[in-house]
Protein backbone atom coordinates (compact mmCIF):
# COMPACT_ATOMS: atom_id res chain seq x y z
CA UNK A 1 138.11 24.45 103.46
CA UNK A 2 134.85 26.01 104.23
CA UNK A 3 134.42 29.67 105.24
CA UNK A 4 134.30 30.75 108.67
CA UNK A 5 130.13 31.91 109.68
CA UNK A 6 130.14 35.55 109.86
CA UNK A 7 129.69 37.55 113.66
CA UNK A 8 126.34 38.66 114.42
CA UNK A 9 125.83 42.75 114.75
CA UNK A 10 125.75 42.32 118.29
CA UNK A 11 129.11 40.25 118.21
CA UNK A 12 131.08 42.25 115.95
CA UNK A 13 129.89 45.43 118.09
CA UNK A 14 131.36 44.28 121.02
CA UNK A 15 134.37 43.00 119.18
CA UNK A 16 134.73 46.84 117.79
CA UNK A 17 133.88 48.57 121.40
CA UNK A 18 136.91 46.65 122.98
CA UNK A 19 139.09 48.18 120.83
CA UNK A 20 137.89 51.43 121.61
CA UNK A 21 139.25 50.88 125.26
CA UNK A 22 142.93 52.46 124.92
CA UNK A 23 141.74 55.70 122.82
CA UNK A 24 138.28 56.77 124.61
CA UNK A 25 135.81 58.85 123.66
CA UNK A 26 133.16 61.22 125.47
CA UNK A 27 130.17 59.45 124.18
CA UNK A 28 128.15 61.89 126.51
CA UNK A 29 128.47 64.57 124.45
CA UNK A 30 126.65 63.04 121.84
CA UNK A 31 122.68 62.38 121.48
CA UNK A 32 123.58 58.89 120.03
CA UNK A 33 124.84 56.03 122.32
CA UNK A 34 127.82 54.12 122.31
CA UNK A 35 126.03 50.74 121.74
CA UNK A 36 123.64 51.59 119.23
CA UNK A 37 126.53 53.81 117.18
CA UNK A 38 128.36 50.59 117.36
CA UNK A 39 125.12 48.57 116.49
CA UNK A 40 124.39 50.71 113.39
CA UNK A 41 128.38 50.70 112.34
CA UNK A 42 128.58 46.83 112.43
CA UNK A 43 125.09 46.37 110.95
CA UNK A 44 126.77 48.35 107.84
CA UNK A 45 130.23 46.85 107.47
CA UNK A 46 128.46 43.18 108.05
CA UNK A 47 126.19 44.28 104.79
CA UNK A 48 128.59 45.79 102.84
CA UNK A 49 130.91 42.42 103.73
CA UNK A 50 128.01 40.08 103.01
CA UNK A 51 127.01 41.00 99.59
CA UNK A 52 130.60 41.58 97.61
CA UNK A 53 131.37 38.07 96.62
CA UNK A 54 134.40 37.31 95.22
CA UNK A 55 135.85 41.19 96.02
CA UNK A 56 134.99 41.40 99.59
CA UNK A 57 138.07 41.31 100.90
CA UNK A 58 139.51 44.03 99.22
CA UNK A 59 136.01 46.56 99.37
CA UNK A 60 136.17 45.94 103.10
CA UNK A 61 139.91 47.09 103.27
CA UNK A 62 139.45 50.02 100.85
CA UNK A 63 136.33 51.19 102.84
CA UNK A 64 138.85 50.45 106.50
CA UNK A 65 141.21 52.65 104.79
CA UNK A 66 139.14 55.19 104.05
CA UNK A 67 138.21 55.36 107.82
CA UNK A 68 141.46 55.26 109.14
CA UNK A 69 142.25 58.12 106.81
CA UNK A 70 139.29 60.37 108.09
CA UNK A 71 140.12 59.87 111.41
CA UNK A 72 143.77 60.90 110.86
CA UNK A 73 142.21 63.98 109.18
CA UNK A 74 139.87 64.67 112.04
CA UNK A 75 142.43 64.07 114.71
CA UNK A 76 145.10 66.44 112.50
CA UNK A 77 141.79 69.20 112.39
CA UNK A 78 141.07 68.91 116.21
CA UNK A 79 144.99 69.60 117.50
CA UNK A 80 144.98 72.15 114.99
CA UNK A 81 141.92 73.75 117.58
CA UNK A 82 143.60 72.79 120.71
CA UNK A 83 146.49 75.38 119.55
């Protein structure tokens, strides 16, 4: 069984963005744009997927944990300020 051909940054952008639809952010306050933050994101977790061999799998969940736990964090920090 062969491998299936990795997305392009572009792809895997776009991929990532429609996720983003249910929980949206104010990109407008920020002096980066929502495609190219995307862009640069994708370009990253493509190279980090790319060159891990045999232990790929498991670096890319480690490093989507790690996300998901600083976004918890950051959500837990920015109620805290609402209060």
């Amino acid at each position: 069984m062969s491998e299936r051909p990795l997305p392009t940054v572009k792809q895997l952008a776009q991929i990532s963005m429609a996720a983003e639809e249910g929980d949206p952010f104010d990109w407008g306050t920020l002096n980066v744009s929502k495609q190219v933050a995307y862009e640069m994101m994708a370009n990253h977790a493509l190279s980090l997927y790319s060159t891990q061999g045999n232990d790929r799998d498991i670096i890319l969940l480690s490093a989507l944990t790690k996300a998901i736990v600083e976004n918890f964090v950051l959500n837990l920090k920015l109620k805290q300020y609402e209060k």
